[in-house]
C-alpha atoms as a PDB file:
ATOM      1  CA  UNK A   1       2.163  -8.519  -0.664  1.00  0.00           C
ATOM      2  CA  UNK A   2       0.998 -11.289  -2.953  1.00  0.00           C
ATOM      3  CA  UNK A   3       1.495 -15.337  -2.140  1.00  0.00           C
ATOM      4  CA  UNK A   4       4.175 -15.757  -4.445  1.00  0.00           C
ATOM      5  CA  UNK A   5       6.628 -12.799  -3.227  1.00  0.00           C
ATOM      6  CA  UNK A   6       5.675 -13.430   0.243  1.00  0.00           C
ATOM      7  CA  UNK A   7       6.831 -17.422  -0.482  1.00  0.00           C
ATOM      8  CA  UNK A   8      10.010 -16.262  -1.978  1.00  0.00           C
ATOM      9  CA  UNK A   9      10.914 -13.712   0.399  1.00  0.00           C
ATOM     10  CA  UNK A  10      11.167 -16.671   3.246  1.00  0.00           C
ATOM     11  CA  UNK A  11      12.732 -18.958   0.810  1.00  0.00           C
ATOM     12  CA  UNK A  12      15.515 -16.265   0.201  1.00  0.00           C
ATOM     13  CA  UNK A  13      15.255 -15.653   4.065  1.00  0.00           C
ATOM     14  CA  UNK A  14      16.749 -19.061   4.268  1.00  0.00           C
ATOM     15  CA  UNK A  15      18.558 -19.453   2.044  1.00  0.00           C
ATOM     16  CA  UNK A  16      20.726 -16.560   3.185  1.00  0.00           C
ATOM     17  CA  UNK A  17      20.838 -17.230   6.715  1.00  0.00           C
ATOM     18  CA  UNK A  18      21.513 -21.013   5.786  1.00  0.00           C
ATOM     19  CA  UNK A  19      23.604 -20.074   3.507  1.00  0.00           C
ATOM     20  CA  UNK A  20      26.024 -17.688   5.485  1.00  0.00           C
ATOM     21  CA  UNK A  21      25.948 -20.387   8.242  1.00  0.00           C
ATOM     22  CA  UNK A  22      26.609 -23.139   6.238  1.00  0.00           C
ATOM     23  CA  UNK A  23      29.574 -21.624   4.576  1.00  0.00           C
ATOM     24  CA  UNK A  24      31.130 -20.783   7.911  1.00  0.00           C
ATOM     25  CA  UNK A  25      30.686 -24.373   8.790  1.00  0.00           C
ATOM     26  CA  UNK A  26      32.451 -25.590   6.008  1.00  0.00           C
ATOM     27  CA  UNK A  27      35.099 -23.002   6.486  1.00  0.00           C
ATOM     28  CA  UNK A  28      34.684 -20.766   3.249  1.00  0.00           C
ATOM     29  CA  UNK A  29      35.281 -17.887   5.691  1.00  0.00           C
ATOM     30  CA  UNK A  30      38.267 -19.054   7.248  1.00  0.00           C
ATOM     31  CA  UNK A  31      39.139 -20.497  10.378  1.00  0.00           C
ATOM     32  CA  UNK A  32      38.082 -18.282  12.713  1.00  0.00           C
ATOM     33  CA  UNK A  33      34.794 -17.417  11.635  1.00  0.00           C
ATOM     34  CA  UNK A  34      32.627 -19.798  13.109  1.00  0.00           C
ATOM     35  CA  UNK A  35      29.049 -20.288  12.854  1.00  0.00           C
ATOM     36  CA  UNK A  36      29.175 -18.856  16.148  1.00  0.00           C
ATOM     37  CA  UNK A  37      30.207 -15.828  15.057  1.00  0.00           C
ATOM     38  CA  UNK A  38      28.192 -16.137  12.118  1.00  0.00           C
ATOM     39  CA  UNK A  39      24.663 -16.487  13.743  1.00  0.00           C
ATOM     40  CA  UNK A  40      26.196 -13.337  16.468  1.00  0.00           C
ATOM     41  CA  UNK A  41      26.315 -11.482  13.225  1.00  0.00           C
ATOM     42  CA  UNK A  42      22.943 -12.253  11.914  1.00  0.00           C
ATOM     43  CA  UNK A  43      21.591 -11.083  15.517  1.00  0.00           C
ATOM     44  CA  UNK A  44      23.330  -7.558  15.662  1.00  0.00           C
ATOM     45  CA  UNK A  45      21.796  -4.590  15.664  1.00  0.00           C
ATOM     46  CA  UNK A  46      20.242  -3.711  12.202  1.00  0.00           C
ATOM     47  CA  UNK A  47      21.355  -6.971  10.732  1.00  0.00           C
ATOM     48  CA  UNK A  48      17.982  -8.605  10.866  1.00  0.00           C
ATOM     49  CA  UNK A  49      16.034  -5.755   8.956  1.00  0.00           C
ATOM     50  CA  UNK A  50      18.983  -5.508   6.673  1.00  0.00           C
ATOM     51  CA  UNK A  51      18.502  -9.384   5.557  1.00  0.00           C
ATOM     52  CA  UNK A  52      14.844  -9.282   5.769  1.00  0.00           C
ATOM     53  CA  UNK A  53      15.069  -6.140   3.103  1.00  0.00           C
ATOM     54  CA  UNK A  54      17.260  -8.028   1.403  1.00  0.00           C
ATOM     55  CA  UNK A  55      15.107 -11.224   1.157  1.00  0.00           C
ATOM     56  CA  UNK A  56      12.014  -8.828  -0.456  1.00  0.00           C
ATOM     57  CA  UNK A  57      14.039  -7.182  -2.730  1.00  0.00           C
ATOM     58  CA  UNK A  58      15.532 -10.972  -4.256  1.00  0.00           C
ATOM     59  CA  UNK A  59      11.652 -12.276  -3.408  1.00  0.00           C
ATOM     60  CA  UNK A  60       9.925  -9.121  -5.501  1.00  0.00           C
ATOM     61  CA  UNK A  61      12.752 -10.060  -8.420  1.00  0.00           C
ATOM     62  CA  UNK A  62      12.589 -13.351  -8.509  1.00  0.00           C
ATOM     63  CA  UNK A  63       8.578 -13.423  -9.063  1.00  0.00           C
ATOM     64  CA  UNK A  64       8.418 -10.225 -10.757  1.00  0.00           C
ATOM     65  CA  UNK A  65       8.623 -11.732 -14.212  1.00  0.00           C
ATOM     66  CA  UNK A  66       5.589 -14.032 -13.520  1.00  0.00           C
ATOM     67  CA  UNK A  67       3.528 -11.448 -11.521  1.00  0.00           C
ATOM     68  CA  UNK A  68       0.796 -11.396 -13.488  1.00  0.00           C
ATOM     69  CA  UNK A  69      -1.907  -9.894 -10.932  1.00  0.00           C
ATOM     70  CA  UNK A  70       0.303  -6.410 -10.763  1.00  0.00           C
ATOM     71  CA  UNK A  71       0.622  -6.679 -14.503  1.00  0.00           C
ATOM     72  CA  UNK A  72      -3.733  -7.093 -14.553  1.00  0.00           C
ATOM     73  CA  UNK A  73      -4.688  -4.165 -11.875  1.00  0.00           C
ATOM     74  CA  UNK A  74      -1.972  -1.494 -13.147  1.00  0.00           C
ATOM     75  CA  UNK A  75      -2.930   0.223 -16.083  1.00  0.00           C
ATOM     76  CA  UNK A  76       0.753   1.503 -18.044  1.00  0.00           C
ATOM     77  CA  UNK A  77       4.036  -0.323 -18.040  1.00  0.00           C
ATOM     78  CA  UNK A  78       4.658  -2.568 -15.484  1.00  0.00           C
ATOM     79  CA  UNK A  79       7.986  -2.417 -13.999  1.00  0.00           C
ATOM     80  CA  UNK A  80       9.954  -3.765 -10.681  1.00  0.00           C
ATOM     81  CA  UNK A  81       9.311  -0.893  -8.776  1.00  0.00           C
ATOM     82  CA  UNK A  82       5.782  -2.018  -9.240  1.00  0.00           C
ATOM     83  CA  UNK A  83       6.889  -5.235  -6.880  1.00  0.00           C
ATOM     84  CA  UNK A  84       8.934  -3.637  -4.883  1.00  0.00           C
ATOM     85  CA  UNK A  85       6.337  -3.056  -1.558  1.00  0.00           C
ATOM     86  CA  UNK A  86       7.748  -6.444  -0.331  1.00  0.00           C
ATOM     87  CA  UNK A  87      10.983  -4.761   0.733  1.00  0.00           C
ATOM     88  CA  UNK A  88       9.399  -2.883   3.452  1.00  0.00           C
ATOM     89  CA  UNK A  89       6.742  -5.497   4.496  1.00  0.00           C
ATOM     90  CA  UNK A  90      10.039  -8.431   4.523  1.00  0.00           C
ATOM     91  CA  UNK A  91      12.417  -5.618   6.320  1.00  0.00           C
ATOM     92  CA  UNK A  92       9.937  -4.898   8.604  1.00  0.00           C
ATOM     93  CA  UNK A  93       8.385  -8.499   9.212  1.00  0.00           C
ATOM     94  CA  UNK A  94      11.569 -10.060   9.665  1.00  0.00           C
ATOM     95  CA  UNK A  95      13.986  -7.374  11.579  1.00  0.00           C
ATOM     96  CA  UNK A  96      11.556  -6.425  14.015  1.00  0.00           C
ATOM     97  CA  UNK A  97      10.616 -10.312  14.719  1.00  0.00           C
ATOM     98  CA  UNK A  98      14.058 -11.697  15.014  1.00  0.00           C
ATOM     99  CA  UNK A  99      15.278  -8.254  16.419  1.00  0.00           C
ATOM    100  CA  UNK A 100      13.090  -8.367  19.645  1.00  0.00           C
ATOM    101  CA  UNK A 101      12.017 -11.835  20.531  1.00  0.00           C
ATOM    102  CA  UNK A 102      13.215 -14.256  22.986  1.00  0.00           C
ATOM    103  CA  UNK A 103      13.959 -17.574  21.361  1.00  0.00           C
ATOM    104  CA  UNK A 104      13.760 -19.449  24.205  1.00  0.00           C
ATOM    105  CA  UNK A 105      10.032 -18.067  25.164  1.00  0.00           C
ATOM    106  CA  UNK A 106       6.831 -19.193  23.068  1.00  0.00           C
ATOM    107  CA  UNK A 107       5.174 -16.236  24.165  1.00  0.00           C
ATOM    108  CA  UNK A 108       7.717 -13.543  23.605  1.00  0.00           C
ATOM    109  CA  UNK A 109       7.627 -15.047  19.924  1.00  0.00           C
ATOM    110  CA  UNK A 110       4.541 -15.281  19.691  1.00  0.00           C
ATOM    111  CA  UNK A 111       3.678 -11.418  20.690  1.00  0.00           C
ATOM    112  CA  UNK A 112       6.798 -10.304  18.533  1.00  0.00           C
ATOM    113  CA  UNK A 113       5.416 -12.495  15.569  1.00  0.00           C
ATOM    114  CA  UNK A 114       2.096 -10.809  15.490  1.00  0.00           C
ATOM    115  CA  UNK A 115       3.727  -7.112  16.245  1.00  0.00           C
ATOM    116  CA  UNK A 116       5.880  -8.258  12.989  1.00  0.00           C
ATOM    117  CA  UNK A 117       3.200  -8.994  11.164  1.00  0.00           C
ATOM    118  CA  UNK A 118       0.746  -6.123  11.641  1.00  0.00           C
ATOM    119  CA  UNK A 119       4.083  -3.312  11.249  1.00  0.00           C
ATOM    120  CA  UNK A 120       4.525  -5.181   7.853  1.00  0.00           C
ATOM    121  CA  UNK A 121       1.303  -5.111   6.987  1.00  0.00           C
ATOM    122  CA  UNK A 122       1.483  -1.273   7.417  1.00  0.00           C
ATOM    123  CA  UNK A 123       5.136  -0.539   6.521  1.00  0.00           C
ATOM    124  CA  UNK A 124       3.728  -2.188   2.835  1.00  0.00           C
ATOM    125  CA  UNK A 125       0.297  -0.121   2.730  1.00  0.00           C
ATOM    126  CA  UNK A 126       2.557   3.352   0.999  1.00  0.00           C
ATOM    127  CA  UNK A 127       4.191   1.252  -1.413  1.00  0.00           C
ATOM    128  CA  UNK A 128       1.759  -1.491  -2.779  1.00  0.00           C
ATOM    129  CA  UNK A 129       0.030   0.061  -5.916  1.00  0.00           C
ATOM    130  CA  UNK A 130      -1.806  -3.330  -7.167  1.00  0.00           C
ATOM    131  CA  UNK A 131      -3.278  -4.007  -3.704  1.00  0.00           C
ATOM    132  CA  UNK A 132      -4.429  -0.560  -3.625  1.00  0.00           C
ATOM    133  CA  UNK A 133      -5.925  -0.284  -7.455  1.00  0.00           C
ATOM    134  CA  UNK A 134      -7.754  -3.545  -5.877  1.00  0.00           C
ATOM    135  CA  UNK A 135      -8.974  -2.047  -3.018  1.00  0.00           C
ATOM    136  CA  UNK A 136      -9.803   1.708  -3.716  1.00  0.00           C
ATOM    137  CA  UNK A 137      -8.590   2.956  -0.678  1.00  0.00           C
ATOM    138  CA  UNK A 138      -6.129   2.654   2.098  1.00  0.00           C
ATOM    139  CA  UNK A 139      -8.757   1.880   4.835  1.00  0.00           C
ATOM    140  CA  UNK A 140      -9.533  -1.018   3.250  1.00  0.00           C
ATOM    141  CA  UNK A 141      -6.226  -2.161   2.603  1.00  0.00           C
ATOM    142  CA  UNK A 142      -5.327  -1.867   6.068  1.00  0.00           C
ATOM    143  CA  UNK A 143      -8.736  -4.056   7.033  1.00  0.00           C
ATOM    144  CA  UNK A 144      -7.661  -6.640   4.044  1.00  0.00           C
ATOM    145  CA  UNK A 145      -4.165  -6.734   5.386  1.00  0.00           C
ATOM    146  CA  UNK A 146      -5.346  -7.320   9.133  1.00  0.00           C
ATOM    147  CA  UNK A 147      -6.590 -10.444   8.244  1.00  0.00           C
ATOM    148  CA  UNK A 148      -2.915 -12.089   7.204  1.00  0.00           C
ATOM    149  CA  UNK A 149      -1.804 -10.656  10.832  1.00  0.00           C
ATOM    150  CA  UNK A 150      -2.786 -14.367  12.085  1.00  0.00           C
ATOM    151  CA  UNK A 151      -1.682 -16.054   9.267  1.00  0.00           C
ATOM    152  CA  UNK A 152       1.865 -14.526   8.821  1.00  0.00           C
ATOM    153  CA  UNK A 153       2.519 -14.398  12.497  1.00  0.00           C
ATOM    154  CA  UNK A 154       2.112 -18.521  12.419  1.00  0.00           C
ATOM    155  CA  UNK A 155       4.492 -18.838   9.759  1.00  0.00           C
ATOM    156  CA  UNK A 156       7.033 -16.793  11.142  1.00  0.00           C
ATOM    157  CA  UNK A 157       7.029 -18.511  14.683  1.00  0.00           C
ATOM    158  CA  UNK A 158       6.699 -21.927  12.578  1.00  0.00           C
ATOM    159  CA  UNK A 159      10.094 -20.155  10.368  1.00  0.00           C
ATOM    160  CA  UNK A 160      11.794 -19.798  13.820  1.00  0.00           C
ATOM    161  CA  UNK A 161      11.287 -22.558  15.300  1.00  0.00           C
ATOM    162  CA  UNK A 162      12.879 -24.721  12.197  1.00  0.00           C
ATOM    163  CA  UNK A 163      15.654 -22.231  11.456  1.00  0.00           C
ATOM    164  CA  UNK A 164      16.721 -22.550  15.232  1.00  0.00           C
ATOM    165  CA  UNK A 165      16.151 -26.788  15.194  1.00  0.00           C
ATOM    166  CA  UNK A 166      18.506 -26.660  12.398  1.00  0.00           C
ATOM    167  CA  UNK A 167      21.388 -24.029  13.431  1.00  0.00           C
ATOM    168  CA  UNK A 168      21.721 -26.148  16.893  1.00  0.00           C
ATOM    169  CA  UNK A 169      21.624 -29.554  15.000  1.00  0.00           C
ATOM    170  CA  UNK A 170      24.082 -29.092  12.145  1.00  0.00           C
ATOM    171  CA  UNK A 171      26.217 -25.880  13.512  1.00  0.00           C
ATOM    172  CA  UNK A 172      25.665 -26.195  17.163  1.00  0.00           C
ATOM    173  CA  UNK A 173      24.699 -22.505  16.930  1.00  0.00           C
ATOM    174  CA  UNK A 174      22.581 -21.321  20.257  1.00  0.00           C
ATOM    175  CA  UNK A 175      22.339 -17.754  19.473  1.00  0.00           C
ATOM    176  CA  UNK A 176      20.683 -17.565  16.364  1.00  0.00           C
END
Protein backbone atom coordinates (compact mmCIF):
# COMPACT_ATOMS: atom_id res chain seq x y z
CA UNK A 1 0.00 0.00 0.00
CA UNK A 2 1.06 3.47 -1.04
CA UNK A 3 0.75 6.83 1.40
CA UNK A 4 -2.09 8.14 -0.30
CA UNK A 5 -4.53 4.93 -0.20
CA UNK A 6 -3.29 4.08 3.13
CA UNK A 7 -4.38 8.01 4.20
CA UNK A 8 -7.70 7.55 2.63
CA UNK A 9 -8.49 4.25 3.82
CA UNK A 10 -8.44 5.77 7.64
CA UNK A 11 -10.12 8.85 6.49
CA UNK A 12 -13.02 6.63 5.06
CA UNK A 13 -12.48 4.48 8.30
CA UNK A 14 -13.85 7.50 10.00
CA UNK A 15 -15.82 8.76 8.29
CA UNK A 16 -17.97 5.64 8.32
CA UNK A 17 -17.79 4.80 11.81
CA UNK A 18 -18.43 8.62 12.58
CA UNK A 19 -20.72 8.69 10.29
CA UNK A 20 -23.04 5.69 11.31
CA UNK A 21 -22.68 7.02 14.91
CA UNK A 22 -23.41 10.35 14.28
CA UNK A 23 -26.54 9.63 12.39
CA UNK A 24 -27.86 7.48 15.20
CA UNK A 25 -27.24 10.40 17.44
CA UNK A 26 -29.18 12.64 15.56
CA UNK A 27 -31.86 10.07 15.14
CA UNK A 28 -31.76 9.37 11.25
CA UNK A 29 -32.25 5.73 12.34
CA UNK A 30 -35.07 6.14 14.47
CA UNK A 31 -35.66 6.16 17.98
CA UNK A 32 -34.49 3.19 19.11
CA UNK A 33 -31.32 2.86 17.50
CA UNK A 34 -28.98 4.44 19.64
CA UNK A 35 -25.42 5.01 19.32
CA UNK A 36 -25.33 2.35 21.73
CA UNK A 37 -26.53 0.03 19.58
CA UNK A 38 -24.74 1.54 16.87
CA UNK A 39 -21.08 1.21 18.20
CA UNK A 40 -22.49 -2.80 19.51
CA UNK A 41 -22.91 -3.15 15.81
CA UNK A 42 -19.63 -1.89 14.66
CA UNK A 43 -18.04 -4.43 17.34
CA UNK A 44 -19.86 -7.71 16.17
CA UNK A 45 -18.42 -10.41 14.83
CA UNK A 46 -17.16 -9.78 11.20
CA UNK A 47 -18.29 -6.21 11.29
CA UNK A 48 -14.87 -4.76 11.81
CA UNK A 49 -13.16 -6.56 8.74
CA UNK A 50 -16.28 -5.86 6.81
CA UNK A 51 -15.78 -1.86 7.35
CA UNK A 52 -12.12 -2.02 7.20
CA UNK A 53 -12.64 -3.79 3.50
CA UNK A 54 -14.90 -1.38 2.92
CA UNK A 55 -12.68 1.64 3.83
CA UNK A 56 -9.79 0.14 1.12
CA UNK A 57 -12.03 -0.44 -1.45
CA UNK A 58 -13.53 3.64 -1.16
CA UNK A 59 -9.56 4.50 -0.17
CA UNK A 60 -8.09 2.49 -3.51
CA UNK A 61 -11.11 4.54 -5.54
CA UNK A 62 -10.86 7.57 -4.28
CA UNK A 63 -6.90 7.89 -5.09
CA UNK A 64 -6.96 5.67 -7.95
CA UNK A 65 -7.39 8.47 -10.45
CA UNK A 66 -4.25 10.30 -9.13
CA UNK A 67 -2.11 7.13 -8.54
CA UNK A 68 0.46 7.91 -10.58
CA UNK A 69 3.30 5.50 -9.09
CA UNK A 70 1.01 2.24 -10.19
CA UNK A 71 0.41 4.03 -13.45
CA UNK A 72 4.76 4.45 -13.68
CA UNK A 73 5.84 0.68 -12.53
CA UNK A 74 2.96 -1.24 -14.56
CA UNK A 75 3.64 -1.59 -18.01
CA UNK A 76 -0.22 -1.97 -20.01
CA UNK A 77 -3.44 -0.33 -18.99
CA UNK A 78 -3.80 0.66 -15.70
CA UNK A 79 -7.01 -0.11 -14.14
CA UNK A 80 -8.67 -0.26 -10.41
CA UNK A 81 -7.97 -3.65 -9.91
CA UNK A 82 -4.45 -2.42 -10.16
CA UNK A 83 -5.28 -0.46 -6.60
CA UNK A 84 -7.21 -2.75 -5.28
CA UNK A 85 -4.38 -4.63 -2.71
CA UNK A 86 -5.60 -2.06 -0.09
CA UNK A 87 -8.79 -4.05 0.45
CA UNK A 88 -7.06 -6.87 2.02
CA UNK A 89 -4.25 -4.90 3.82
CA UNK A 90 -7.45 -2.26 5.32
CA UNK A 91 -9.76 -5.58 5.99
CA UNK A 92 -7.14 -7.16 7.57
CA UNK A 93 -5.44 -4.12 9.47
CA UNK A 94 -8.53 -2.90 10.79
CA UNK A 95 -10.87 -6.15 11.62
CA UNK A 96 -8.29 -8.00 13.24
CA UNK A 97 -7.19 -4.74 15.40
CA UNK A 98 -10.55 -3.62 16.52
CA UNK A 99 -11.76 -7.35 16.48
CA UNK A 100 -9.33 -8.56 19.28
CA UNK A 101 -8.09 -5.75 21.42
CA UNK A 102 -9.02 -4.57 24.74
CA UNK A 103 -9.80 -0.88 24.69
CA UNK A 104 -9.33 -0.34 28.02
CA UNK A 105 -5.58 -1.97 28.02
CA UNK A 106 -2.52 -0.06 26.32
CA UNK A 107 -0.86 -3.20 25.96
CA UNK A 108 -3.52 -5.44 24.56
CA UNK A 109 -3.67 -2.55 21.83
CA UNK A 110 -0.61 -2.23 21.46
CA UNK A 111 0.22 -6.15 20.71
CA UNK A 112 -3.09 -6.30 18.55
CA UNK A 113 -1.87 -3.07 16.64
CA UNK A 114 1.38 -4.56 15.61
CA UNK A 115 -0.29 -8.25 14.91
CA UNK A 116 -2.66 -5.88 12.60
CA UNK A 117 -0.11 -4.44 11.02
CA UNK A 118 2.29 -7.24 10.08
CA UNK A 119 -1.14 -9.66 8.84
CA UNK A 120 -1.79 -6.56 6.56
CA UNK A 121 1.35 -6.25 5.48
CA UNK A 122 1.09 -9.93 4.31
CA UNK A 123 -2.64 -10.25 3.49
CA UNK A 124 -1.47 -7.22 0.71
CA UNK A 125 1.88 -9.04 -0.52
CA UNK A 126 -0.60 -11.51 -3.33
CA UNK A 127 -2.36 -8.61 -4.52
CA UNK A 128 0.04 -5.53 -4.84
CA UNK A 129 1.47 -5.65 -8.47
CA UNK A 130 3.31 -2.03 -8.36
CA UNK A 131 5.06 -2.83 -5.06
CA UNK A 132 6.11 -6.00 -6.50
CA UNK A 133 7.30 -4.66 -10.21
CA UNK A 134 9.34 -2.33 -7.59
CA UNK A 135 10.73 -4.87 -5.71
CA UNK A 136 11.40 -8.00 -7.95
CA UNK A 137 10.39 -10.39 -5.61
CA UNK A 138 8.16 -11.27 -2.76
CA UNK A 139 11.01 -11.68 -0.17
CA UNK A 140 11.74 -8.38 -0.48
CA UNK A 141 8.43 -7.09 -0.33
CA UNK A 142 7.79 -8.79 2.77
CA UNK A 143 11.33 -7.17 4.26
CA UNK A 144 10.10 -3.59 2.70
CA UNK A 145 6.72 -4.08 4.24
CA UNK A 146 8.21 -5.08 7.79
CA UNK A 147 9.47 -1.86 8.16
CA UNK A 148 5.77 0.05 8.19
CA UNK A 149 4.90 -2.76 10.99
CA UNK A 150 6.08 0.11 13.57
CA UNK A 151 4.81 2.80 11.80
CA UNK A 152 1.20 1.57 11.06
CA UNK A 153 0.83 -0.06 14.40
CA UNK A 154 1.35 3.73 15.98
CA UNK A 155 -1.22 5.10 13.89
CA UNK A 156 -3.71 2.66 14.52
CA UNK A 157 -3.38 2.76 18.44
CA UNK A 158 -3.12 6.75 17.90
CA UNK A 159 -6.72 6.02 15.45
CA UNK A 160 -8.16 4.27 18.58
CA UNK A 161 -7.46 6.18 21.01
CA UNK A 162 -9.22 9.41 19.21
CA UNK A 163 -12.12 7.43 17.74
CA UNK A 164 -12.88 6.16 21.39
CA UNK A 165 -12.19 10.05 23.05
CA UNK A 166 -14.76 11.07 20.65
CA UNK A 167 -17.63 8.23 20.75
CA UNK A 168 -17.63 8.73 24.79
CA UNK A 169 -17.58 12.62 24.46
CA UNK A 170 -20.27 13.35 21.88
CA UNK A 171 -22.38 9.85 21.98
CA UNK A 172 -21.54 8.64 25.38
CA UNK A 173 -20.70 5.38 23.57
CA UNK A 174 -18.37 2.94 25.93
CA UNK A 175 -18.29 0.02 23.74
CA UNK A 176 -16.88 1.13 20.70
Amino acid sequence: MFCADYIASFIFHGLITGGLLESSYLGYFGTRSTPDKVAAVLTASGAPILIGSLSGFLGAASVFPFDFVRRGVIAGKLTLRHGLSTVPYAGVFFGLYFSCRNRDSISSQCGWALASSMSACLAEIPFDKAKLAMLGSRRTMVLVSGLYVPFGALMLVMYDKAMVRVSQNRYGVTTL
